[in-house]
C-alpha atoms as a PDB file:
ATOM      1  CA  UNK A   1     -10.324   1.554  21.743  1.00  0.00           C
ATOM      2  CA  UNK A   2     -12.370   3.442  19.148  1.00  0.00           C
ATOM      3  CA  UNK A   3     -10.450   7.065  20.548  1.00  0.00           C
ATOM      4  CA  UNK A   4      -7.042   5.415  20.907  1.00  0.00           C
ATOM      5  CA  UNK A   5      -7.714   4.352  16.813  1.00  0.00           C
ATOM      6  CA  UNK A   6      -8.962   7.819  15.854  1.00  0.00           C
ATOM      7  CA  UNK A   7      -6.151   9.286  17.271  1.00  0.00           C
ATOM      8  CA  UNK A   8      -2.938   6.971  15.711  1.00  0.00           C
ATOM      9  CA  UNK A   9      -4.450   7.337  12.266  1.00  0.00           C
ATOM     10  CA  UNK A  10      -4.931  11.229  12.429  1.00  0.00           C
ATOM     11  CA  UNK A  11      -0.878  11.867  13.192  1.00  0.00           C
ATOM     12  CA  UNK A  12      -0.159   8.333  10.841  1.00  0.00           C
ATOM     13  CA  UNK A  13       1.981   9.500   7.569  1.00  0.00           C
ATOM     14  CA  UNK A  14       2.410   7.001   4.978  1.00  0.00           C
ATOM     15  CA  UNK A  15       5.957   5.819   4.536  1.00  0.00           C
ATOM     16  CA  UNK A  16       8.264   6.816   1.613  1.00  0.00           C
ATOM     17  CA  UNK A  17       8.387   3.383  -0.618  1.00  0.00           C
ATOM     18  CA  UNK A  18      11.367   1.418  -0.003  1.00  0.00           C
ATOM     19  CA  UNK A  19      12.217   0.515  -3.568  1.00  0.00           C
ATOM     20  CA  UNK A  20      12.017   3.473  -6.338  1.00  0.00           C
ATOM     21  CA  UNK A  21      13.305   1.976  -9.285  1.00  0.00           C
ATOM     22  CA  UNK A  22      13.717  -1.616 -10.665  1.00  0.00           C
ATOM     23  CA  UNK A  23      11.624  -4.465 -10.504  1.00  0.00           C
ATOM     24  CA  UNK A  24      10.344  -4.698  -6.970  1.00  0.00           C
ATOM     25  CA  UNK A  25       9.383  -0.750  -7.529  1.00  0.00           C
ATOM     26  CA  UNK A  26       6.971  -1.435 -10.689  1.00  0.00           C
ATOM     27  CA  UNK A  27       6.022  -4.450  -8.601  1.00  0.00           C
ATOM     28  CA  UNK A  28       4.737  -2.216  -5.404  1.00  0.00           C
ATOM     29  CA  UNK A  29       3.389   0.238  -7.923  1.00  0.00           C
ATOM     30  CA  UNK A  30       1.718  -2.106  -9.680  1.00  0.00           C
ATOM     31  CA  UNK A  31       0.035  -4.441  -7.225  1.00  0.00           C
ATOM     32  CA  UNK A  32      -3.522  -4.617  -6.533  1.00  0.00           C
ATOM     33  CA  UNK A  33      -4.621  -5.482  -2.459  1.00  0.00           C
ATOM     34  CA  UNK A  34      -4.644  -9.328  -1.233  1.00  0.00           C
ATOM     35  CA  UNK A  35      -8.432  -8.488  -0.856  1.00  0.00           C
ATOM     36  CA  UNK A  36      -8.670  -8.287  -4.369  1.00  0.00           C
ATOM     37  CA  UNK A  37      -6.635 -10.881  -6.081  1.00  0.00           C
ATOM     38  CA  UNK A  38      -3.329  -9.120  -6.039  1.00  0.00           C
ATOM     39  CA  UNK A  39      -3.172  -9.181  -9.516  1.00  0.00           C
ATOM     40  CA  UNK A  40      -0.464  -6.906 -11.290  1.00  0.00           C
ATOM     41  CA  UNK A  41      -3.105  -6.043 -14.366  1.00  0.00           C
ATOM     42  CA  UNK A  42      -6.520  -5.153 -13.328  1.00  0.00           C
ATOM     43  CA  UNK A  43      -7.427  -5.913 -17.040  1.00  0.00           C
ATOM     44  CA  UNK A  44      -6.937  -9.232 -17.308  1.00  0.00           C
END
């Protein structure tokens, strides 16, 4: 499983972002992970 992993992720290219201008752009720019309170301002 561990092999079949290593090898997906090695040819994986992030996408191009759907959304490049307006709201739901700064929004994906802006975001922080679920992990980490998905917060849009880390200095809060």
């Amino acid at each position: 499983m561990k092999i079949k992993l290593k090898k997906r992720l090695k040819v994986w290219t992030q996408p191009k972002p759907r959304y490049t201008a307006g709201v739901l752009a700064k929004y994906a720019h802006l975001v922080n992970s679920a992990h980490l309170g998905a917060v849009t301002d880390a200095n809060l």
